[in-house]
N, C-alpha and C. Protein backbone atom coordinates (compact mmCIF):
# COMPACT_ATOMS: atom_id res chain seq x y z
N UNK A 1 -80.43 -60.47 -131.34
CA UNK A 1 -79.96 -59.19 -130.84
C UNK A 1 -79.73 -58.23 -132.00
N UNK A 2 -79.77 -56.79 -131.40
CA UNK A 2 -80.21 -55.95 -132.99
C UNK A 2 -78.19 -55.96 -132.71
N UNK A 3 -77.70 -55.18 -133.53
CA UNK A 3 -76.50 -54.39 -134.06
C UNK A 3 -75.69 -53.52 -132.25
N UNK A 4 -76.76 -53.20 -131.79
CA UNK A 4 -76.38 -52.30 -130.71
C UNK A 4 -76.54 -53.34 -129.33
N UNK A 5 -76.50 -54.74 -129.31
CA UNK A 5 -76.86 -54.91 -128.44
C UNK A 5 -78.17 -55.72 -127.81
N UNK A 6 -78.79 -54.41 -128.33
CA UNK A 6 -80.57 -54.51 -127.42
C UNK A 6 -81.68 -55.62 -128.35
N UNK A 7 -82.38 -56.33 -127.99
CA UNK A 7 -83.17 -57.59 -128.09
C UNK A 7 -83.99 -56.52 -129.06
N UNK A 8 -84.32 -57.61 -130.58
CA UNK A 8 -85.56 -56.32 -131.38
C UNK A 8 -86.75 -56.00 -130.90
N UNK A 9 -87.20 -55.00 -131.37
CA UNK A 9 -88.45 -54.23 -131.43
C UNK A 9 -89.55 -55.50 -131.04
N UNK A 10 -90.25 -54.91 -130.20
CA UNK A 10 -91.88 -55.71 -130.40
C UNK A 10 -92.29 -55.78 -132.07
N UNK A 11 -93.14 -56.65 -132.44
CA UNK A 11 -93.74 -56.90 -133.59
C UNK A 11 -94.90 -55.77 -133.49
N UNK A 12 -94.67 -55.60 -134.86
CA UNK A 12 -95.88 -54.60 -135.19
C UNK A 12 -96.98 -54.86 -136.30
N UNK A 13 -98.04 -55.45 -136.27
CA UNK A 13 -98.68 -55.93 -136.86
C UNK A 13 -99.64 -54.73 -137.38
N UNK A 14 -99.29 -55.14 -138.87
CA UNK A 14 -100.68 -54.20 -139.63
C UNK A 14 -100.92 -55.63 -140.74
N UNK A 15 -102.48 -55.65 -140.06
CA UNK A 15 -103.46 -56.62 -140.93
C UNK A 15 -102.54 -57.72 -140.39
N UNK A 16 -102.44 -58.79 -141.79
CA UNK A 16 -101.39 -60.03 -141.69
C UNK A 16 -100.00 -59.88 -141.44
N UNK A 17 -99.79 -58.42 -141.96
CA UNK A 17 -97.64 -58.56 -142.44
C UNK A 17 -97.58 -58.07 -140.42
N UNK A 18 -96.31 -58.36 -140.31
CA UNK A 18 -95.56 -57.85 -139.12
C UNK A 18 -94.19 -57.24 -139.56
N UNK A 19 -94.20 -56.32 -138.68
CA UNK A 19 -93.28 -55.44 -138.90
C UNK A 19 -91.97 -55.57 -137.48
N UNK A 20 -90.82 -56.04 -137.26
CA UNK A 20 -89.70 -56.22 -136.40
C UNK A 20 -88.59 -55.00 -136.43
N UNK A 21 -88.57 -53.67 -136.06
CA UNK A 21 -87.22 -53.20 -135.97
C UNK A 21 -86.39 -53.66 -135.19
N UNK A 22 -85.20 -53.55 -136.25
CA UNK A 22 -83.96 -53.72 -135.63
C UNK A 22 -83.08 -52.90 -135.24
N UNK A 23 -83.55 -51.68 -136.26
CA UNK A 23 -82.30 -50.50 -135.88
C UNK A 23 -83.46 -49.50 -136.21
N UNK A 24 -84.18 -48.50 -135.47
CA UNK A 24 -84.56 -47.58 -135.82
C UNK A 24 -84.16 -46.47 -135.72
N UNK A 25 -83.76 -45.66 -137.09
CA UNK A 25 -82.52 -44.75 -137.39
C UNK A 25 -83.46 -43.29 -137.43
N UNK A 26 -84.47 -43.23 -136.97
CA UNK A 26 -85.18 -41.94 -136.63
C UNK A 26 -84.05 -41.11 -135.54
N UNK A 27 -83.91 -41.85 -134.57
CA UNK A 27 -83.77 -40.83 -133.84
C UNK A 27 -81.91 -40.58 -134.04
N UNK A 28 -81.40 -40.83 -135.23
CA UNK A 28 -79.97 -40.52 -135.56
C UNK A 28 -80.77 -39.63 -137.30
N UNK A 29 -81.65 -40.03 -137.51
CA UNK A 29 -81.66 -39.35 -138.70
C UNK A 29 -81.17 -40.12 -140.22
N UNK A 30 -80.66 -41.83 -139.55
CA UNK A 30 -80.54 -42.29 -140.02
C UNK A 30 -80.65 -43.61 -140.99
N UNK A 31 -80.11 -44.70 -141.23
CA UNK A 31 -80.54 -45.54 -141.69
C UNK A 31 -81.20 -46.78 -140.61
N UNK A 32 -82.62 -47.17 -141.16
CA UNK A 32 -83.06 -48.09 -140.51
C UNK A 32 -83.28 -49.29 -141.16
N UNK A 33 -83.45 -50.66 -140.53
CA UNK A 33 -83.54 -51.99 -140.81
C UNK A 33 -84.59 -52.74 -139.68
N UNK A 34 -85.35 -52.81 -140.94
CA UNK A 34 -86.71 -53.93 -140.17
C UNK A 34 -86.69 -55.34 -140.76
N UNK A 35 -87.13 -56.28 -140.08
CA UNK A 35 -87.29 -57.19 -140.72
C UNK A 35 -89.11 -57.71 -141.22
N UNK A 36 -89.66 -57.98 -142.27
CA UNK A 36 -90.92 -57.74 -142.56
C UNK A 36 -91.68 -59.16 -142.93
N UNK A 37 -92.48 -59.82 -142.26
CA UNK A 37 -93.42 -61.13 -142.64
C UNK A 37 -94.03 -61.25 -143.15
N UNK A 38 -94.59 -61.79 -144.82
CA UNK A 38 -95.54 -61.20 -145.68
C UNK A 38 -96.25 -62.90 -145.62
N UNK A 39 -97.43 -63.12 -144.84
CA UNK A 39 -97.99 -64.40 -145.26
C UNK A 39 -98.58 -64.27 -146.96
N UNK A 40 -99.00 -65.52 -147.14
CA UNK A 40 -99.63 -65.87 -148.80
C UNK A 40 -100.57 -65.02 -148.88
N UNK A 41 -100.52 -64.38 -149.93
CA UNK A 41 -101.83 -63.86 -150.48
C UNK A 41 -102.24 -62.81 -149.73
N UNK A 42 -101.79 -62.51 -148.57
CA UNK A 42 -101.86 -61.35 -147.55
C UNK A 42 -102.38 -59.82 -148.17
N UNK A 43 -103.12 -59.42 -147.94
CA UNK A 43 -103.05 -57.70 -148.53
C UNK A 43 -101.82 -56.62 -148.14
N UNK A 44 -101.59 -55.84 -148.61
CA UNK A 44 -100.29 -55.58 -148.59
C UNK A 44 -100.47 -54.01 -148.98
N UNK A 45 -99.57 -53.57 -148.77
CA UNK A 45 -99.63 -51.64 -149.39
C UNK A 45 -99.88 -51.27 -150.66
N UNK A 46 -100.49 -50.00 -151.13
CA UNK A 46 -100.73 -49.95 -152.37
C UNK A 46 -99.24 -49.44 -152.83
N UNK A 47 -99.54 -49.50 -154.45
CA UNK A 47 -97.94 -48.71 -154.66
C UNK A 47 -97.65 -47.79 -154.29
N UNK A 48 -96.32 -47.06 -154.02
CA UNK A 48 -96.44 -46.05 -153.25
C UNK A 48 -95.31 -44.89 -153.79
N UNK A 49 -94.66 -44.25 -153.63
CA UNK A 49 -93.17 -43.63 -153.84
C UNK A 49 -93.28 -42.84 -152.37
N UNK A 50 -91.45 -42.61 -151.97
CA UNK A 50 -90.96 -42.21 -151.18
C UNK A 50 -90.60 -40.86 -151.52
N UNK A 51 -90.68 -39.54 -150.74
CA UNK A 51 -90.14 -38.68 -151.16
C UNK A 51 -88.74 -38.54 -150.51
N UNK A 52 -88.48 -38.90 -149.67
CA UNK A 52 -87.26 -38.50 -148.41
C UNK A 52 -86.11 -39.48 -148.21
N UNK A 53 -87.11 -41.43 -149.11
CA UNK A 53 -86.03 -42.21 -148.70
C UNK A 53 -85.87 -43.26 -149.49
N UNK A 54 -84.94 -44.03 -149.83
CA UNK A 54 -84.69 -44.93 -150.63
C UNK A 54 -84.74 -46.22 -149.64
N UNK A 55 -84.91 -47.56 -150.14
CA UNK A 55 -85.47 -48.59 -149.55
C UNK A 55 -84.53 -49.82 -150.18
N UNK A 56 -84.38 -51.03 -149.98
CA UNK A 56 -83.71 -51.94 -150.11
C UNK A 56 -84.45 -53.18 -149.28
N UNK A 57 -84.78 -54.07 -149.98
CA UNK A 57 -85.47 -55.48 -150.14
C UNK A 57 -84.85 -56.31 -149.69
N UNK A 58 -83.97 -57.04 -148.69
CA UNK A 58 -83.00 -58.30 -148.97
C UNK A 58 -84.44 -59.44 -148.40
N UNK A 59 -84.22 -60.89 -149.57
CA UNK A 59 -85.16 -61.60 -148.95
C UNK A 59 -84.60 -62.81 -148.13
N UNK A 60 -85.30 -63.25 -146.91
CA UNK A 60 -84.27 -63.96 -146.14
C UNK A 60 -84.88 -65.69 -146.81
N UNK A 61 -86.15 -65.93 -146.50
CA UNK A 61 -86.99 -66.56 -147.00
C UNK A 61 -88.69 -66.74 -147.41
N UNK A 62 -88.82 -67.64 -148.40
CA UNK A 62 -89.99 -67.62 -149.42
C UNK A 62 -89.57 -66.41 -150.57
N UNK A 63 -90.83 -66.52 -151.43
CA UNK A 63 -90.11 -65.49 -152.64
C UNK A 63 -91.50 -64.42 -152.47
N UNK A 64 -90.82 -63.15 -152.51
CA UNK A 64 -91.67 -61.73 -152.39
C UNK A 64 -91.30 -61.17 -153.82
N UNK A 65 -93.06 -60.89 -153.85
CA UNK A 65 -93.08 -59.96 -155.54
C UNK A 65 -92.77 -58.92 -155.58
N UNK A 66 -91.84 -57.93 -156.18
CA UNK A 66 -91.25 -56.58 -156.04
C UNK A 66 -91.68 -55.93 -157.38
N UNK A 67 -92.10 -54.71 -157.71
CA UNK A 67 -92.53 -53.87 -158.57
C UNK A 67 -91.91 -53.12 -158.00
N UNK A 68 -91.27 -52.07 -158.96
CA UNK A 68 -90.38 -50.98 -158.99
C UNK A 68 -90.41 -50.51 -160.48
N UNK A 69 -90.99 -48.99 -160.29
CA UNK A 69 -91.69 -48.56 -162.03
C UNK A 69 -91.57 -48.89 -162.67
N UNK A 70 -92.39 -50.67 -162.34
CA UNK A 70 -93.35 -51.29 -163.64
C UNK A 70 -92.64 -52.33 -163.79
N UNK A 71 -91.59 -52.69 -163.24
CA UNK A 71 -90.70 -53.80 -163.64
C UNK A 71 -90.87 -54.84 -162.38
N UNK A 72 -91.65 -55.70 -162.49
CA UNK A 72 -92.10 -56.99 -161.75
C UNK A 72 -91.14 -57.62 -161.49
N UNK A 73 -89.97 -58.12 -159.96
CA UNK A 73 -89.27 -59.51 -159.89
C UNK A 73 -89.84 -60.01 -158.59
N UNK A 74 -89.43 -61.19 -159.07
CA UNK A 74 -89.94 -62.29 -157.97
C UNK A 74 -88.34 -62.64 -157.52
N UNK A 75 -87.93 -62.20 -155.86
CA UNK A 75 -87.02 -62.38 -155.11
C UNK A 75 -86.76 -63.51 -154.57
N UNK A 76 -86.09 -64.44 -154.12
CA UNK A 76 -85.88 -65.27 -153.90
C UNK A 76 -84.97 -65.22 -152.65
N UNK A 77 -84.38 -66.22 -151.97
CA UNK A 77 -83.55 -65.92 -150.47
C UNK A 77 -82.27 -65.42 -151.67
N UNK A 78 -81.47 -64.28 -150.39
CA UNK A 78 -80.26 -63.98 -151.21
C UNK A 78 -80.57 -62.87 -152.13
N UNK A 79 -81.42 -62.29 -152.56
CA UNK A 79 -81.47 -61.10 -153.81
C UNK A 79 -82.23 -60.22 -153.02
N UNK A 80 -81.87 -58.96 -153.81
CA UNK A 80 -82.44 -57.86 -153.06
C UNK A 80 -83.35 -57.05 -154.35
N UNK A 81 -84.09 -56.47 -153.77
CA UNK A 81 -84.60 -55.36 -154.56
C UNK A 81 -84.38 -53.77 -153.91
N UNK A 82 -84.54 -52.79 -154.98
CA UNK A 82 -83.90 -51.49 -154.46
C UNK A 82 -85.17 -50.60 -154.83
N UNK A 83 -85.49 -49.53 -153.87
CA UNK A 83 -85.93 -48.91 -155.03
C UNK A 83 -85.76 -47.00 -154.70
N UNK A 84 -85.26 -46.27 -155.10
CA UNK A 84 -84.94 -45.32 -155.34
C UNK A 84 -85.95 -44.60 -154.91
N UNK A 85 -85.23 -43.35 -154.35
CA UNK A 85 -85.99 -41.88 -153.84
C UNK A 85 -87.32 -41.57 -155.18
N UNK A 86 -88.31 -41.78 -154.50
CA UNK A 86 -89.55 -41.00 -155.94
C UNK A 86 -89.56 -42.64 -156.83
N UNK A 87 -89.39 -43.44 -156.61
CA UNK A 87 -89.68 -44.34 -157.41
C UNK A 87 -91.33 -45.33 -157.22
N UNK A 88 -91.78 -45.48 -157.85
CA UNK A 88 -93.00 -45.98 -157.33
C UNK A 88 -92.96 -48.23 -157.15
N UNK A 89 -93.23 -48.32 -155.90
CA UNK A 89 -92.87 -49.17 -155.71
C UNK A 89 -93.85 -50.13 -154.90
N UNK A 90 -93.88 -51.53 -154.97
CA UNK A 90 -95.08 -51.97 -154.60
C UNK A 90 -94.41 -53.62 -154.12
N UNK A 91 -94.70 -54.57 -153.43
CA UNK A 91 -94.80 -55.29 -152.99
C UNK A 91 -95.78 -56.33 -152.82
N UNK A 92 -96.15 -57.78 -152.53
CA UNK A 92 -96.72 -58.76 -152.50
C UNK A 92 -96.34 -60.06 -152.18
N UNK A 93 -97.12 -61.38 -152.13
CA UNK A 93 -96.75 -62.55 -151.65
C UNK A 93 -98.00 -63.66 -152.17
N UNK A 94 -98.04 -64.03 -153.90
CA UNK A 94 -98.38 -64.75 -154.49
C UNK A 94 -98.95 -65.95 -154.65
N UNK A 95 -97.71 -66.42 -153.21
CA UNK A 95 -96.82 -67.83 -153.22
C UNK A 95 -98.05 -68.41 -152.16
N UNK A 96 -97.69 -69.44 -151.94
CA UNK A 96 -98.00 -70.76 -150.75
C UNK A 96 -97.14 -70.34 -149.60
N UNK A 97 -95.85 -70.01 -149.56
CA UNK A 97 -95.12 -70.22 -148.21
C UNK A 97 -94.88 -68.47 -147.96
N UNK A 98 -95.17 -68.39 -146.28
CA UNK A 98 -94.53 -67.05 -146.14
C UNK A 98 -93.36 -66.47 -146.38
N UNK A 99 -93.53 -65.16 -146.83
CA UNK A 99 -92.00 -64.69 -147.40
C UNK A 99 -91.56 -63.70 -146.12
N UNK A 100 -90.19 -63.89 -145.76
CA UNK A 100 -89.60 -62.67 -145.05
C UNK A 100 -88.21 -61.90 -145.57
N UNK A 101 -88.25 -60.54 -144.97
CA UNK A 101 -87.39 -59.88 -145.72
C UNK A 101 -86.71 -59.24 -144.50
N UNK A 102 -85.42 -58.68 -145.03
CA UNK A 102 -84.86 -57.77 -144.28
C UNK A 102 -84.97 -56.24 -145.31
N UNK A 103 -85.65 -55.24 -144.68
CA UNK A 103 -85.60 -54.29 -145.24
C UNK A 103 -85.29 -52.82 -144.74
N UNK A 104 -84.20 -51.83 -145.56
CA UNK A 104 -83.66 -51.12 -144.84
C UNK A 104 -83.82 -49.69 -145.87
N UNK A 105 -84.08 -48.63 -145.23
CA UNK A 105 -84.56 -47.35 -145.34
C UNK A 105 -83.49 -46.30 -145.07
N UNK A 106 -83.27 -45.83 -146.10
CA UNK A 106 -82.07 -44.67 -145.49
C UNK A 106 -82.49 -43.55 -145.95
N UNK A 107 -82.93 -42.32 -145.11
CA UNK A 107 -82.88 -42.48 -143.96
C UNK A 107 -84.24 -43.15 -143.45
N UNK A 108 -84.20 -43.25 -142.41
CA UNK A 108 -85.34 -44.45 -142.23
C UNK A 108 -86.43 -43.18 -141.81
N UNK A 109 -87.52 -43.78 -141.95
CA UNK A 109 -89.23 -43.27 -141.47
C UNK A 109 -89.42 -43.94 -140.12
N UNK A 110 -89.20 -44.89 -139.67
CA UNK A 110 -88.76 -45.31 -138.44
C UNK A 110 -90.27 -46.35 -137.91
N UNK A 111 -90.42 -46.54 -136.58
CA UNK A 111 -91.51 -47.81 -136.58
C UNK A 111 -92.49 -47.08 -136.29
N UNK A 112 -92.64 -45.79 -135.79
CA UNK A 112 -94.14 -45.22 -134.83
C UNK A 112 -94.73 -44.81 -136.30
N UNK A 113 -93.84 -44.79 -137.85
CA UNK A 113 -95.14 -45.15 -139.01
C UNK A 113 -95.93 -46.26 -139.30
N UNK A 114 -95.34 -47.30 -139.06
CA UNK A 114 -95.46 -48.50 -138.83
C UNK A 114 -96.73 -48.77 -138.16
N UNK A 115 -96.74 -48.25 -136.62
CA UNK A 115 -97.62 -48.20 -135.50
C UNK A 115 -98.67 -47.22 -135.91
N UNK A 116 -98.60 -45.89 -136.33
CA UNK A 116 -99.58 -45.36 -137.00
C UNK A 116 -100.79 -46.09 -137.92
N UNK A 117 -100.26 -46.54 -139.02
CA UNK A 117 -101.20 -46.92 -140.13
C UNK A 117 -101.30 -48.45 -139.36
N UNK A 118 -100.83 -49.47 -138.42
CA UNK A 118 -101.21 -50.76 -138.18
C UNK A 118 -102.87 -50.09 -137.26
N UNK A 119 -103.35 -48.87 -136.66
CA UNK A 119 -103.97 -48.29 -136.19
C UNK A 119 -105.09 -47.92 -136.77
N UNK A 120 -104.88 -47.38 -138.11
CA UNK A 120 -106.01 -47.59 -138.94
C UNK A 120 -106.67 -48.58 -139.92
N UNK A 121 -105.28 -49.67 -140.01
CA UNK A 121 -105.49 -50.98 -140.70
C UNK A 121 -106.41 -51.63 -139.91
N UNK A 122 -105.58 -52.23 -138.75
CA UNK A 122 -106.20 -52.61 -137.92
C UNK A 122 -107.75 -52.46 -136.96
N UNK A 123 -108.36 -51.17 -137.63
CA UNK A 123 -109.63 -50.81 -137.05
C UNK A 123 -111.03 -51.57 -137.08
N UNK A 124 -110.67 -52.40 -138.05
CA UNK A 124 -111.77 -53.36 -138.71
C UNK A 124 -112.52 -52.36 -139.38
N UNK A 125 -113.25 -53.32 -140.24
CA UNK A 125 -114.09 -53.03 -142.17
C UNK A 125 -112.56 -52.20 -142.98
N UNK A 126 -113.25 -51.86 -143.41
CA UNK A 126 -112.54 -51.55 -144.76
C UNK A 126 -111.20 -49.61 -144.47
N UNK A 127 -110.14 -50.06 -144.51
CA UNK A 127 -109.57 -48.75 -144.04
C UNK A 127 -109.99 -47.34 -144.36
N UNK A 128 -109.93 -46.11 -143.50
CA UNK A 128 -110.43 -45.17 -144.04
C UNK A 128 -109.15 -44.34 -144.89
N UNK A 129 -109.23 -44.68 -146.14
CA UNK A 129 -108.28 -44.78 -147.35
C UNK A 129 -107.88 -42.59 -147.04
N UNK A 130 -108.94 -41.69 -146.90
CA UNK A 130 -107.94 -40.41 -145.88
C UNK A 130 -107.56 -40.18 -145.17
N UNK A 131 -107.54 -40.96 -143.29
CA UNK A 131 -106.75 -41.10 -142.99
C UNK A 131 -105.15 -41.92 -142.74
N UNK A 132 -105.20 -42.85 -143.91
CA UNK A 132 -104.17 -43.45 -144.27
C UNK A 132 -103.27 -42.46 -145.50
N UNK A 133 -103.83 -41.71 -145.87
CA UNK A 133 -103.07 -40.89 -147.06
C UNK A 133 -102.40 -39.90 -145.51
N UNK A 134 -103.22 -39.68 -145.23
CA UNK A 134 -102.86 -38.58 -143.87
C UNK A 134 -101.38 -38.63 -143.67
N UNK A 135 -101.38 -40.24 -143.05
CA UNK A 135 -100.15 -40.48 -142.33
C UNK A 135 -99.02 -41.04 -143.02
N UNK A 136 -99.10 -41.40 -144.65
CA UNK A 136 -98.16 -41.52 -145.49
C UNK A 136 -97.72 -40.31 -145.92
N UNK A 137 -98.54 -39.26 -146.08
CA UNK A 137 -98.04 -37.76 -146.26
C UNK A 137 -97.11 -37.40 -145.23
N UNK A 138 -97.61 -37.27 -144.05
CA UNK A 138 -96.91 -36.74 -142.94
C UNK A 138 -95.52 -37.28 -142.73
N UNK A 139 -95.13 -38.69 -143.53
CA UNK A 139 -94.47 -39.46 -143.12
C UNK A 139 -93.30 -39.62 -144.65
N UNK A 140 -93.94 -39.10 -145.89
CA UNK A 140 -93.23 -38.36 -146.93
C UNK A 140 -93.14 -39.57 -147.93
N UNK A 141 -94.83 -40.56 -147.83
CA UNK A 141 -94.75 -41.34 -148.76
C UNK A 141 -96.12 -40.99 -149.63
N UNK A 142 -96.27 -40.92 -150.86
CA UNK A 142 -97.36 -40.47 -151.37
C UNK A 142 -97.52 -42.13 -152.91
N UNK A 143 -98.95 -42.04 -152.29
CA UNK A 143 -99.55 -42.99 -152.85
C UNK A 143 -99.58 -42.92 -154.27
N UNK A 144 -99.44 -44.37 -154.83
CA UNK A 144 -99.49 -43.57 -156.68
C UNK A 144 -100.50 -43.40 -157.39
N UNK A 145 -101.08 -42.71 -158.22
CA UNK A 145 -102.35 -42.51 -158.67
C UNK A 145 -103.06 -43.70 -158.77
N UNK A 146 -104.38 -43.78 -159.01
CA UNK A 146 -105.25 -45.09 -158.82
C UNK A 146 -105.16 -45.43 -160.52
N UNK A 147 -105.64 -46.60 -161.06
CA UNK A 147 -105.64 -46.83 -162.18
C UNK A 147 -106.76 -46.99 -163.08
């Protein structure tokens, strides 16, 4: 049961990871908490920065790789990672065993981003890498330069 009560969110699958809200703080403007499934080796988001929101990592179990400008940790159950408004930040899952997290957004971007880009992930071949900038723009996350 989420915080308020009500049974969580349907799963929202983009590619392998799934996405669970628990509290989606869109429609308060406020802070949200998903919980996130990263199988092994899974593809995963490019790095990214937030313009609007700061983010927080807690891992429940397996260990998730966290980059946060440039500084690599490997999380473990119990530790969190943070990463700050404009910070460029990136994620992964290395390991053998799936990692899950609880992760919370203040103020949150909420799940219908979630549902957006699982839409163009999900399209099969290879994503169309402008309309995925599309909806990270619209949504006030901007991708970090390529390398």
């Amino acid at each position: 049961m989420t915080p308020n009560g009500a049974p969580p969110g349907e799963p929202i699958i983009i590619g392998q990871l799934q996405i669970r809200y628990l509290i989606d703080g869109t429609a308060t403007g406020g802070m949200g908490i998903f919980e996130l499934t990263v199988p092994p080796n899974s593809p995963v988001p490019p790095p990214h920065s937030h313009t609007l929101n700061e983010e927080c990592v807690y891992v429940l179990e397996g260990v998730l790789r966290c980059s946060v400008d440039g500084i690599v940790r490997d999380l473990t159950p119990g530790e969190c990672g943070v990463s700050p408004r404009g910070s460029v930040h990136h994620f992964s899952n290395p390991y053998t065993d799936t990692a899950r997290a609880l992760v919370v957004l203040t103020p949150d971007i909420g799940a219908q981003y979630f549902r957006d880009v699982g839409t163009i992930i999900n399209a099969g071949g290879p994503p169309d890498r402008d309309k995925l900038i599309g909806v990270m723009s619209r949504y006030g996350l901007v991708p970090a330069p390529l390398p």
